[in-house]
PDB file of N, CA and C in Angstrom:
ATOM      1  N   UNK A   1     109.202 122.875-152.546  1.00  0.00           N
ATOM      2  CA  UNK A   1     108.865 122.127-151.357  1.00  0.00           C
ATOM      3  C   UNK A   1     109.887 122.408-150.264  1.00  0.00           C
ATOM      4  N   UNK A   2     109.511 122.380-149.215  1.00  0.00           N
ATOM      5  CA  UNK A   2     110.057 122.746-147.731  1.00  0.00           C
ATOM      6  C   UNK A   2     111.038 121.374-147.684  1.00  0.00           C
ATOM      7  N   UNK A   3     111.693 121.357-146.931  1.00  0.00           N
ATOM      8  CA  UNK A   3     112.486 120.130-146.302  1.00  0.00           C
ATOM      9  C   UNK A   3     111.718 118.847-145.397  1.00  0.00           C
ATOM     10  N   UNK A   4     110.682 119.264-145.242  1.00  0.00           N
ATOM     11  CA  UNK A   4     109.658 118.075-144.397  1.00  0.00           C
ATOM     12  C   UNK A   4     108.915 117.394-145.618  1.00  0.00           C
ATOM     13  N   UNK A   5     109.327 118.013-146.705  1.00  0.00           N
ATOM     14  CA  UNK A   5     108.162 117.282-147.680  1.00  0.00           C
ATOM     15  C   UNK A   5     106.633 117.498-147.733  1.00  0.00           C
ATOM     16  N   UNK A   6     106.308 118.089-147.005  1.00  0.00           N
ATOM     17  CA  UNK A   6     104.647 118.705-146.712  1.00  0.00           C
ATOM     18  C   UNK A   6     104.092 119.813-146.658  1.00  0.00           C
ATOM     19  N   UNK A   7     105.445 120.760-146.478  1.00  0.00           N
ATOM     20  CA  UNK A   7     104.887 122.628-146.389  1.00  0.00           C
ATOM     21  C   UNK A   7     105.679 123.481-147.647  1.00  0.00           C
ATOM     22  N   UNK A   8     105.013 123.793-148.046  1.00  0.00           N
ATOM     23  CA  UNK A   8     105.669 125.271-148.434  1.00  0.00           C
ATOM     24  C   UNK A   8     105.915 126.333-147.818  1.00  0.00           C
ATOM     25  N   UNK A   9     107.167 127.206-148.575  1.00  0.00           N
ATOM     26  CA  UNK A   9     107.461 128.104-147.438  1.00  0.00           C
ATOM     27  C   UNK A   9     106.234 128.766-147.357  1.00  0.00           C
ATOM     28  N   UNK A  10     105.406 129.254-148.437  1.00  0.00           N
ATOM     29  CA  UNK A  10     104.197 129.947-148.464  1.00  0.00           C
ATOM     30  C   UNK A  10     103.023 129.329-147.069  1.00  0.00           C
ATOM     31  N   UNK A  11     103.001 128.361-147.158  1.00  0.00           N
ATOM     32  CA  UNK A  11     102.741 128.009-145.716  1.00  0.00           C
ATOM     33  C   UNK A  11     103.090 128.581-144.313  1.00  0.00           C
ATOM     34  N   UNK A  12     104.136 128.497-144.466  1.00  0.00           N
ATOM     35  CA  UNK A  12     104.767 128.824-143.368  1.00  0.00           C
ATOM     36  C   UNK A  12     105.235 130.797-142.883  1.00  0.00           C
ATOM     37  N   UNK A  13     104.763 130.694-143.845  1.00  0.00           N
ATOM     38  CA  UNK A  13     104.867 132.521-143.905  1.00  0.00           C
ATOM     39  C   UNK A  13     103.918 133.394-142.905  1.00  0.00           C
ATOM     40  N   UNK A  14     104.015 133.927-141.973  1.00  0.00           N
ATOM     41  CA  UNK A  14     103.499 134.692-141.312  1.00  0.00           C
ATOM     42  C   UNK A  14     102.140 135.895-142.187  1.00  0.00           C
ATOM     43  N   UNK A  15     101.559 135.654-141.727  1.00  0.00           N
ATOM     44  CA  UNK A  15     100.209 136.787-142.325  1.00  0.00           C
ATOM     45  C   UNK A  15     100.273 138.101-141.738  1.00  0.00           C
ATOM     46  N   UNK A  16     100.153 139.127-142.666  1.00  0.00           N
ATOM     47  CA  UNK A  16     100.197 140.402-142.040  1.00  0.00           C
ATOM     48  C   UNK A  16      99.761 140.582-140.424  1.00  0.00           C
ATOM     49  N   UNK A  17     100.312 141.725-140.230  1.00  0.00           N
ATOM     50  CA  UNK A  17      99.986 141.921-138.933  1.00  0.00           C
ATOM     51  C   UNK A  17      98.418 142.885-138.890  1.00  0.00           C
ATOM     52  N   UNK A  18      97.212 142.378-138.570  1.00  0.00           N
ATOM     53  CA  UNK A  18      95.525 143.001-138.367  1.00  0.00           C
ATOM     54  C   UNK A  18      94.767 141.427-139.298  1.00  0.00           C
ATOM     55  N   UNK A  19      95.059 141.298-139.734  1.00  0.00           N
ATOM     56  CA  UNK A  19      94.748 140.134-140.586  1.00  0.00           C
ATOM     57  C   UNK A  19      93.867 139.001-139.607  1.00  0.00           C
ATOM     58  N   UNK A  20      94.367 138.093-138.321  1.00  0.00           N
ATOM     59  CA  UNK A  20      93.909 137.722-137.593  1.00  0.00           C
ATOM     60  C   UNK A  20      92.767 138.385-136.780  1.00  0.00           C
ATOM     61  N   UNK A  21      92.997 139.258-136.285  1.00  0.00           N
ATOM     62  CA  UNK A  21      92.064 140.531-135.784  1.00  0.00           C
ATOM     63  C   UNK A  21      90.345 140.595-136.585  1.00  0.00           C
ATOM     64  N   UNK A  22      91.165 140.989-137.861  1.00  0.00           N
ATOM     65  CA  UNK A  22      90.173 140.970-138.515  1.00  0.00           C
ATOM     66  C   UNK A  22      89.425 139.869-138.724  1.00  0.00           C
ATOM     67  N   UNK A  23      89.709 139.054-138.795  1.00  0.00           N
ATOM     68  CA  UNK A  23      88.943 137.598-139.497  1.00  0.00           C
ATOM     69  C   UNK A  23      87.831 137.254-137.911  1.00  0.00           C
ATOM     70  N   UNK A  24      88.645 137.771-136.705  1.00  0.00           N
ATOM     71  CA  UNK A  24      88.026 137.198-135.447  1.00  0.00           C
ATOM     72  C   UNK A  24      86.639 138.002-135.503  1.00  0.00           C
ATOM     73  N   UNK A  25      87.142 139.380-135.545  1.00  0.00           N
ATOM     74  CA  UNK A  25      85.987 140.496-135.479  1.00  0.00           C
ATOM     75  C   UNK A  25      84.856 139.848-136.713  1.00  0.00           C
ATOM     76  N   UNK A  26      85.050 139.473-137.683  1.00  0.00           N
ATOM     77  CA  UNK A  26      84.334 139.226-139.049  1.00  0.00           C
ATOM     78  C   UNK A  26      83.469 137.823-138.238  1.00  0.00           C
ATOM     79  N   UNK A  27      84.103 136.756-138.010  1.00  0.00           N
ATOM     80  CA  UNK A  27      83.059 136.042-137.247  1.00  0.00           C
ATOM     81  C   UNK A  27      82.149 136.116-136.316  1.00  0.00           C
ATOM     82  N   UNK A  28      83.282 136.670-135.557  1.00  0.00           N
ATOM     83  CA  UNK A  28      82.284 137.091-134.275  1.00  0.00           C
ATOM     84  C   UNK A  28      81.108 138.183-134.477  1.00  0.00           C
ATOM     85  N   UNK A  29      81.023 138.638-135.788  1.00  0.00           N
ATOM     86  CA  UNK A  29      79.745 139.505-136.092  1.00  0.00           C
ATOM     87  C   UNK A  29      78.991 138.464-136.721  1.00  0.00           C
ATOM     88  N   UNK A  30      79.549 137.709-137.860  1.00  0.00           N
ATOM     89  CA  UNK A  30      78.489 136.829-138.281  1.00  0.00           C
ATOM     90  C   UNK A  30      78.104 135.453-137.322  1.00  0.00           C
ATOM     91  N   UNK A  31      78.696 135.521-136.471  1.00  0.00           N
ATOM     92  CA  UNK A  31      77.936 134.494-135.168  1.00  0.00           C
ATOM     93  C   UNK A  31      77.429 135.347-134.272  1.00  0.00           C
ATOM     94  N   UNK A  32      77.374 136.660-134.098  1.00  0.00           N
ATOM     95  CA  UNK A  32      76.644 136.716-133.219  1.00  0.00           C
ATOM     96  C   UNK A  32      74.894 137.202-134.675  1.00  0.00           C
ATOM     97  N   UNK A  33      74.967 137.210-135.707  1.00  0.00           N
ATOM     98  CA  UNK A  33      73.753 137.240-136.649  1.00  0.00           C
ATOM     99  C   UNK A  33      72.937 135.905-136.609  1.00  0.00           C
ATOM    100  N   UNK A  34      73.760 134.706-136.236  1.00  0.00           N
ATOM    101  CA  UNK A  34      73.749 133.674-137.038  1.00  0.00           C
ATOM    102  C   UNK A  34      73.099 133.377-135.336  1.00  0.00           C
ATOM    103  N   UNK A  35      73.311 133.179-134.782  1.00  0.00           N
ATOM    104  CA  UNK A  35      72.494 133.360-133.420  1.00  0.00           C
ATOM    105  C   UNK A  35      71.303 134.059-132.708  1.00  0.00           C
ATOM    106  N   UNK A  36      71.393 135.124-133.213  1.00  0.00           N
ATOM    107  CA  UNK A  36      70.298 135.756-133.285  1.00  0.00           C
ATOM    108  C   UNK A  36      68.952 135.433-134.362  1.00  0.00           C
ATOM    109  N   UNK A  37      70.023 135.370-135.284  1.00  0.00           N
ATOM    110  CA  UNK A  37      68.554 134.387-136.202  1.00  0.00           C
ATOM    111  C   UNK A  37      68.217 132.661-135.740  1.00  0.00           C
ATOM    112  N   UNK A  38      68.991 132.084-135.244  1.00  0.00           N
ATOM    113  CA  UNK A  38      68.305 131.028-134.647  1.00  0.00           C
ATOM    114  C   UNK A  38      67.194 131.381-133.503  1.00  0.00           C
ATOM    115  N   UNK A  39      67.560 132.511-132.546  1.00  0.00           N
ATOM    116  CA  UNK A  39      66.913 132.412-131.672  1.00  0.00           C
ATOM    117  C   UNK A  39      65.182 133.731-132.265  1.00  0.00           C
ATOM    118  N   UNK A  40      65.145 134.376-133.229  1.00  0.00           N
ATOM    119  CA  UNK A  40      64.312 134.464-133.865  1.00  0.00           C
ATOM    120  C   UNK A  40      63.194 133.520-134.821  1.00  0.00           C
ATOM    121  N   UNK A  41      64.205 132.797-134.941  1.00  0.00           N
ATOM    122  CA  UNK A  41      63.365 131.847-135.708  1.00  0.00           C
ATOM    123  C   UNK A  41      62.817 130.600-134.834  1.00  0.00           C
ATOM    124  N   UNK A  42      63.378 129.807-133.973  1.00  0.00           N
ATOM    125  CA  UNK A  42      62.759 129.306-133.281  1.00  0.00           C
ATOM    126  C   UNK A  42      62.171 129.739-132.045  1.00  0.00           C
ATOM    127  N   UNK A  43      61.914 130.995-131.699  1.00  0.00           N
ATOM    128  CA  UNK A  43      61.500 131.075-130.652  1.00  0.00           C
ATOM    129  C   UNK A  43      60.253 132.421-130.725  1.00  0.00           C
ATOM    130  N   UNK A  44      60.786 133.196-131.427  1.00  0.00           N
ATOM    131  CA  UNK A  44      59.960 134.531-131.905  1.00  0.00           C
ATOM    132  C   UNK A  44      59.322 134.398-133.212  1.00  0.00           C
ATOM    133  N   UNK A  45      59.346 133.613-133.702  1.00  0.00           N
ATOM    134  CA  UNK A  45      59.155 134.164-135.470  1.00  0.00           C
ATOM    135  C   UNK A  45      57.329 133.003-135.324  1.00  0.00           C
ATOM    136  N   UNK A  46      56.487 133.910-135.828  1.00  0.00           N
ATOM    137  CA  UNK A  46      55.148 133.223-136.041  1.00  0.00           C
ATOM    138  C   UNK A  46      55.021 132.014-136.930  1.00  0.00           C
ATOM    139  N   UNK A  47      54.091 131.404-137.269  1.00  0.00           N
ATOM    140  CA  UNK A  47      54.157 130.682-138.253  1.00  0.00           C
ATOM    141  C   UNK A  47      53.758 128.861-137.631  1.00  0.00           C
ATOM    142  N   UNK A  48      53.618 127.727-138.760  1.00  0.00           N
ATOM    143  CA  UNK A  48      53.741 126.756-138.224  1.00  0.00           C
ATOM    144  C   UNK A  48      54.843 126.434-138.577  1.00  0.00           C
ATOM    145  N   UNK A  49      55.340 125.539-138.162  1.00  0.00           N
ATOM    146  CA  UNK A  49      56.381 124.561-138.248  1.00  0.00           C
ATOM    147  C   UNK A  49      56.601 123.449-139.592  1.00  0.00           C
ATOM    148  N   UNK A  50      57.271 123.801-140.618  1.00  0.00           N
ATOM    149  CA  UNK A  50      56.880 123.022-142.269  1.00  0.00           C
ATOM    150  C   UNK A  50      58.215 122.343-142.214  1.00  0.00           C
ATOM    151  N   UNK A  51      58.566 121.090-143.333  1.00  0.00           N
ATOM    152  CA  UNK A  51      59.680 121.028-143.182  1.00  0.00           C
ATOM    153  C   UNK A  51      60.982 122.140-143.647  1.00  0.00           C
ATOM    154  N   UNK A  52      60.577 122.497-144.568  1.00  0.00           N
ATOM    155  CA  UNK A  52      61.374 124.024-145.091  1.00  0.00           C
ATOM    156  C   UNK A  52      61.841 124.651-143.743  1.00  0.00           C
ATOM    157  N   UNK A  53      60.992 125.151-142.955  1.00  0.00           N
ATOM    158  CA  UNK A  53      61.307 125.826-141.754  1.00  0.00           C
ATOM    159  C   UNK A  53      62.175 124.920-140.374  1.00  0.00           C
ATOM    160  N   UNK A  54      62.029 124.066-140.691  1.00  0.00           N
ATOM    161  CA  UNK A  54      62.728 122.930-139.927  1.00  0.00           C
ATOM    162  C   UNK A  54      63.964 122.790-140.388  1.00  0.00           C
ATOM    163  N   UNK A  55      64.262 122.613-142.008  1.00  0.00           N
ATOM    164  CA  UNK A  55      65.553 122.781-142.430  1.00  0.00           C
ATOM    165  C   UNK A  55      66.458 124.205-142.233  1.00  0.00           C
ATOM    166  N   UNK A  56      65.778 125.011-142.261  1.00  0.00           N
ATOM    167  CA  UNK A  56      66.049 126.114-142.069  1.00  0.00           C
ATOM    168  C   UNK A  56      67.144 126.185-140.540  1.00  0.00           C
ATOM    169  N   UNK A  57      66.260 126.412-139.547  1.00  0.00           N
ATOM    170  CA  UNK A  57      66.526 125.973-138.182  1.00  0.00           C
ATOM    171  C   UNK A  57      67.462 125.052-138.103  1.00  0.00           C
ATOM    172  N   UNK A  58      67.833 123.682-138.808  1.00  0.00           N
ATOM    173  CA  UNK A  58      68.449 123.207-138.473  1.00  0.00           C
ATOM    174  C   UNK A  58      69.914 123.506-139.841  1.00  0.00           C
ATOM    175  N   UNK A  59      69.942 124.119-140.742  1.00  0.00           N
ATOM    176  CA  UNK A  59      70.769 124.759-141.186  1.00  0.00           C
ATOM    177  C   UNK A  59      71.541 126.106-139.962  1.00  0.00           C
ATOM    178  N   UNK A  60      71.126 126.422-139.624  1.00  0.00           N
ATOM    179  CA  UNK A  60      71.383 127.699-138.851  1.00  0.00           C
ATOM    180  C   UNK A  60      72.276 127.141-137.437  1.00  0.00           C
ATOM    181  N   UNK A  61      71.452 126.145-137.284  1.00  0.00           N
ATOM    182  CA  UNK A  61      72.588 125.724-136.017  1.00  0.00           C
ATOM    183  C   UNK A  61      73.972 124.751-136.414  1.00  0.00           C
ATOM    184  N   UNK A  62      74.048 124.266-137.528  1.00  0.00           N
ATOM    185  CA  UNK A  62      74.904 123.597-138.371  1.00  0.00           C
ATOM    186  C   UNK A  62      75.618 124.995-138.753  1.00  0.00           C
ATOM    187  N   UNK A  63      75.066 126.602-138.987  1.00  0.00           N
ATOM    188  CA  UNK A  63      76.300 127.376-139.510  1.00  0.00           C
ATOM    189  C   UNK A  63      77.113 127.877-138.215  1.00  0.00           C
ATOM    190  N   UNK A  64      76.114 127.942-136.960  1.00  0.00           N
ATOM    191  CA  UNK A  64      76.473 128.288-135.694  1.00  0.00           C
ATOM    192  C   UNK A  64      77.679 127.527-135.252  1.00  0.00           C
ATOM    193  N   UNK A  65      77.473 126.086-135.591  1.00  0.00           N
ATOM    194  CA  UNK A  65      78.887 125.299-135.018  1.00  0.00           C
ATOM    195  C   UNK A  65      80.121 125.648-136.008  1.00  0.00           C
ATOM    196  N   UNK A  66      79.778 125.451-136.990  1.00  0.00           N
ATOM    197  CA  UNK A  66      81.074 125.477-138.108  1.00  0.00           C
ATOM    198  C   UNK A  66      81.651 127.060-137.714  1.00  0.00           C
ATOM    199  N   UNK A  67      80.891 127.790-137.304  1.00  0.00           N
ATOM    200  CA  UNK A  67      81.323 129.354-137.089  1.00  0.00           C
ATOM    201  C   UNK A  67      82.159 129.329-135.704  1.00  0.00           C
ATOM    202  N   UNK A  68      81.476 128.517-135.197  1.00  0.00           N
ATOM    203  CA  UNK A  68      82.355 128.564-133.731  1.00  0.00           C
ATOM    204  C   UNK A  68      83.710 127.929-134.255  1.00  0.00           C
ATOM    205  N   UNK A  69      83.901 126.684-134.845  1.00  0.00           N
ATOM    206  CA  UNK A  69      84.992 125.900-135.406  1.00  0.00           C
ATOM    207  C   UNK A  69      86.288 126.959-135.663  1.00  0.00           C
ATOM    208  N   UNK A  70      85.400 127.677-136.600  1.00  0.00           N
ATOM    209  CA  UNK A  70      86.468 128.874-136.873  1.00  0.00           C
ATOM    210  C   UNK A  70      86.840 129.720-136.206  1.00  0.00           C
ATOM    211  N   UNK A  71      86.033 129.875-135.378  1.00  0.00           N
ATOM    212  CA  UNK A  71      86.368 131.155-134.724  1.00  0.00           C
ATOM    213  C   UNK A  71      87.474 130.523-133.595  1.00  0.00           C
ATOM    214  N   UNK A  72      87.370 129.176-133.166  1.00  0.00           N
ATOM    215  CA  UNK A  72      88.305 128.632-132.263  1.00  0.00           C
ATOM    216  C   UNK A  72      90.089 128.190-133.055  1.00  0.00           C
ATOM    217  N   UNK A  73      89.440 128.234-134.470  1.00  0.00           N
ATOM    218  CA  UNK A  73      90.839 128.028-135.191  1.00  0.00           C
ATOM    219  C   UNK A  73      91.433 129.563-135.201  1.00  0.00           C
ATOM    220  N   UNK A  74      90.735 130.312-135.037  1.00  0.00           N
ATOM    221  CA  UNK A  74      91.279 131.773-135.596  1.00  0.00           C
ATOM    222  C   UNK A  74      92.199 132.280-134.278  1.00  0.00           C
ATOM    223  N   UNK A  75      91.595 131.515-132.971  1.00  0.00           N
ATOM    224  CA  UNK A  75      92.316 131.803-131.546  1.00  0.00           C
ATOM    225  C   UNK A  75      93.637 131.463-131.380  1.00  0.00           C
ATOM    226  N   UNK A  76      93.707 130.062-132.452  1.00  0.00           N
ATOM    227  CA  UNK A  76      94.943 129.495-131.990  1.00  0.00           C
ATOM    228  C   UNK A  76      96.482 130.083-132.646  1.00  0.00           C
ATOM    229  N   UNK A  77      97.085 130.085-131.927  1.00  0.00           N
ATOM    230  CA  UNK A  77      98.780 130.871-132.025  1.00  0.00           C
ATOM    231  C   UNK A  77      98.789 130.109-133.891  1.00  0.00           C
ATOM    232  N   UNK A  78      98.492 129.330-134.199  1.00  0.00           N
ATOM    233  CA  UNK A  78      99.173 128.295-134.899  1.00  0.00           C
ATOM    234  C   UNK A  78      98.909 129.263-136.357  1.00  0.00           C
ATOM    235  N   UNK A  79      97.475 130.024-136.475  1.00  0.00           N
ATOM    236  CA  UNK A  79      96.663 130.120-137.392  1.00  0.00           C
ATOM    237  C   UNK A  79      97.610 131.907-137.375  1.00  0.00           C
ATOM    238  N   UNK A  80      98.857 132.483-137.039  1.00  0.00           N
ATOM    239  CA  UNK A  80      99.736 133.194-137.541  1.00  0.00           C
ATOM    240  C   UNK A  80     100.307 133.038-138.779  1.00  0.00           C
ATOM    241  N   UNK A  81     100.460 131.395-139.082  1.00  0.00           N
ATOM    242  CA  UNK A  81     100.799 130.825-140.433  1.00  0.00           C
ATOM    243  C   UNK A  81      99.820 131.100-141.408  1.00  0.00           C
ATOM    244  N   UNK A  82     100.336 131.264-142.645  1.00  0.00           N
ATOM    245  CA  UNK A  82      99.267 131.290-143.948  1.00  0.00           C
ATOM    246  C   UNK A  82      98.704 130.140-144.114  1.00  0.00           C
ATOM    247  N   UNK A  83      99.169 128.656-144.472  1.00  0.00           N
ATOM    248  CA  UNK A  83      98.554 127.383-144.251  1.00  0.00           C
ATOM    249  C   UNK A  83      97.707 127.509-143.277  1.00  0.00           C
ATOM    250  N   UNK A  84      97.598 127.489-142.075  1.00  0.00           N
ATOM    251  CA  UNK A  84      96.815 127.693-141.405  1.00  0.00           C
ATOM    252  C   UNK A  84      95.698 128.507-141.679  1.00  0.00           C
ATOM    253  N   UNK A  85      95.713 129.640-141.710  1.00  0.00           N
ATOM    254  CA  UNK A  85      94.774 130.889-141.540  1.00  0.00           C
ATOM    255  C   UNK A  85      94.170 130.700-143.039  1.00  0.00           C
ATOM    256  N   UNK A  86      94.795 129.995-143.961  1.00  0.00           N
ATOM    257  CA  UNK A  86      93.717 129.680-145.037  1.00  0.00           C
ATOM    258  C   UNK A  86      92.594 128.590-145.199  1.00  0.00           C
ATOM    259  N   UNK A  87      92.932 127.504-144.061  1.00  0.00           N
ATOM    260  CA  UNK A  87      91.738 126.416-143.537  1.00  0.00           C
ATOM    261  C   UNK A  87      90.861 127.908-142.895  1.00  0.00           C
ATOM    262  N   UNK A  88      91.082 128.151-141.904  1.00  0.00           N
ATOM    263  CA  UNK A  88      90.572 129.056-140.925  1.00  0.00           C
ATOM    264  C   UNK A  88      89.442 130.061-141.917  1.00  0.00           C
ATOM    265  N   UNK A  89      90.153 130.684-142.783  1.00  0.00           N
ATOM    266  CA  UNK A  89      89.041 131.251-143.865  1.00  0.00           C
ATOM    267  C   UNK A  89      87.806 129.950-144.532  1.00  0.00           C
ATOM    268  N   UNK A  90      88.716 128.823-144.905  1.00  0.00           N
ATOM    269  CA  UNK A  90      87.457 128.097-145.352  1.00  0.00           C
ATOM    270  C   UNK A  90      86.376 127.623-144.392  1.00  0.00           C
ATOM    271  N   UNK A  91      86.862 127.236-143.282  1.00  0.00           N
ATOM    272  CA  UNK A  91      85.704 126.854-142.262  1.00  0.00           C
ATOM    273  C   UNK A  91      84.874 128.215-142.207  1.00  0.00           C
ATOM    274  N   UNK A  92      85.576 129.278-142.169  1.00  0.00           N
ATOM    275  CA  UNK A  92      84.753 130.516-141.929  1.00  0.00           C
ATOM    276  C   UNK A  92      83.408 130.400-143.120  1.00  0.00           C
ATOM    277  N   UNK A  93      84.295 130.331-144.721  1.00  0.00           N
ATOM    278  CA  UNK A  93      83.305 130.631-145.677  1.00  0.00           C
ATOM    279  C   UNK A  93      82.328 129.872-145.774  1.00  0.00           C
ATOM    280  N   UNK A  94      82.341 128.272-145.309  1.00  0.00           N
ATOM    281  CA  UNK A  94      81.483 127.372-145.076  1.00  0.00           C
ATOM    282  C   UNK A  94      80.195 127.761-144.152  1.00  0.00           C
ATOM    283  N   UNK A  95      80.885 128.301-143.067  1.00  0.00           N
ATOM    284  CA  UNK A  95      79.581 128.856-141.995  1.00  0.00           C
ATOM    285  C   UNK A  95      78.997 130.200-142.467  1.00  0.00           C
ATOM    286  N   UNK A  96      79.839 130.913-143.179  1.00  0.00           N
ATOM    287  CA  UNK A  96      78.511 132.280-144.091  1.00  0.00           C
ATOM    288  C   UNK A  96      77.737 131.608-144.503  1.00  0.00           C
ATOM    289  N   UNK A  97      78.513 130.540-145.606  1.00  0.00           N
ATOM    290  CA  UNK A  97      77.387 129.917-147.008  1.00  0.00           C
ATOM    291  C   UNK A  97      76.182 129.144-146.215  1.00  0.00           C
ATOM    292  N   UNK A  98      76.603 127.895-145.137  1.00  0.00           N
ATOM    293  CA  UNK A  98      75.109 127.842-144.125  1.00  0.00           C
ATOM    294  C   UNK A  98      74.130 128.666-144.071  1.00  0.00           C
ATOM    295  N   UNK A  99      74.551 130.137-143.470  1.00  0.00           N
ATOM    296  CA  UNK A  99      73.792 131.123-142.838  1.00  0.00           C
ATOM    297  C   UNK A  99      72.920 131.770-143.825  1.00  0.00           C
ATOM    298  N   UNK A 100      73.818 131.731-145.186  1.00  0.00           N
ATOM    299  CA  UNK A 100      72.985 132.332-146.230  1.00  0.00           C
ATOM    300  C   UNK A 100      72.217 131.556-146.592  1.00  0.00           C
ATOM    301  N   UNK A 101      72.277 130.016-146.806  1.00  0.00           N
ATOM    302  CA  UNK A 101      71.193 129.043-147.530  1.00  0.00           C
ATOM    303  C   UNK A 101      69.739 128.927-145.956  1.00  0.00           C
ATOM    304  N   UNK A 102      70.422 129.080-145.000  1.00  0.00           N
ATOM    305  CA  UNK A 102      69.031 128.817-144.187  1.00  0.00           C
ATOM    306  C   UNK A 102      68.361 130.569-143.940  1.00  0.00           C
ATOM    307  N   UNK A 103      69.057 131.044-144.534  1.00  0.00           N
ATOM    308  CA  UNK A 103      67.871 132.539-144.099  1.00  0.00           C
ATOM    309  C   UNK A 103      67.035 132.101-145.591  1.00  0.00           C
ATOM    310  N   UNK A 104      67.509 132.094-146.787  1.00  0.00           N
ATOM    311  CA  UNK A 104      67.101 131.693-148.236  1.00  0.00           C
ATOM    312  C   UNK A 104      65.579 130.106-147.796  1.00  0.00           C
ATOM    313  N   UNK A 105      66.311 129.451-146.963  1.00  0.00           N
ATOM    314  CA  UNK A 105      65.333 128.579-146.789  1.00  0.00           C
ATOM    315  C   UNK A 105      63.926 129.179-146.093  1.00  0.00           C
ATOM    316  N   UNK A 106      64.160 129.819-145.121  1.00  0.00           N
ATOM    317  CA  UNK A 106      63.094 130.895-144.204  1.00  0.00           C
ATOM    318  C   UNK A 106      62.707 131.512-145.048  1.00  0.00           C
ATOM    319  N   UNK A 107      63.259 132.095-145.578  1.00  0.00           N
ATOM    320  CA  UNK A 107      62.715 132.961-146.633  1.00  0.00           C
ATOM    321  C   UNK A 107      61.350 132.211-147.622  1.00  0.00           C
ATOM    322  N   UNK A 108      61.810 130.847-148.321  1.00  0.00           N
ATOM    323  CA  UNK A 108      61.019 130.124-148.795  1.00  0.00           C
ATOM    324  C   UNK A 108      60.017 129.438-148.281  1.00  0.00           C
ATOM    325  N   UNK A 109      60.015 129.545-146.993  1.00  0.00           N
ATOM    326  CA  UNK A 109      59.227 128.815-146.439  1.00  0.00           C
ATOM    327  C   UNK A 109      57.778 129.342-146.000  1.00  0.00           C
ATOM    328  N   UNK A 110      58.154 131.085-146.026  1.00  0.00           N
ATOM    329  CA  UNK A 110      56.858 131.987-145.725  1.00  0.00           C
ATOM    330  C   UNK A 110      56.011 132.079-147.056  1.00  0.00           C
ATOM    331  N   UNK A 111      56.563 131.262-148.080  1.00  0.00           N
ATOM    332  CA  UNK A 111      55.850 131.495-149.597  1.00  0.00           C
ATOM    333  C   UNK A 111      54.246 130.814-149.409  1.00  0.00           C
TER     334      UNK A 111
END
């Protein structure tokens, strides 16, 4: 334990240098997917309107925010730290796993 009682040095350890870079570029591709499939699905995509497809849609904009979340944690100076930049990965993995359960829902919904 650190001297504050709350960090480890492992916390506090600086993350390679591309590491940030990378994680930004990695969202910012899966938000700009995760956007594009909202705006496919509610606006282009045929079909009626079921609840499946409703969950869907509204999964997708629930991965859209959590993706932004991250992507605004990934901006900040702070997220140089490993403590940090390891929330920053989980909000990230949270907004894939969204993106994957509402394409899976679309998917089910054309059955």
């Amino acid at each position: 334990m650190a001297a504050d009682g709350n960090r480890t040095d492992a916390d506090q350890r600086p993350i390679p240098v591309g590491y940030r870079q990378g994680v930004i570029t990695a969202i910012s591709v899966t938000l700009g997917f995760s956007l594009y499939f909202l705006r496919f699905w509610n606006f282009e995509a045929s079909g009626d309107w079921t609840l499946l497809a409703a969950a869907a849609a509204s999964l997708t904009a629930v991965s859209v925010l959590v993706q932004l979340v991250a992507l605004w944690r990934s901006l900040q100076v702070e997220d140089d730290r490993e403590g940090v930049y390891r929330v920053t990965l989980k909000w990230f993995f949270a907004g894939i796993a969204c993106a994957v359960a509402s394409v899976v829902l679309a998917t089910l919904s054309y059955l």
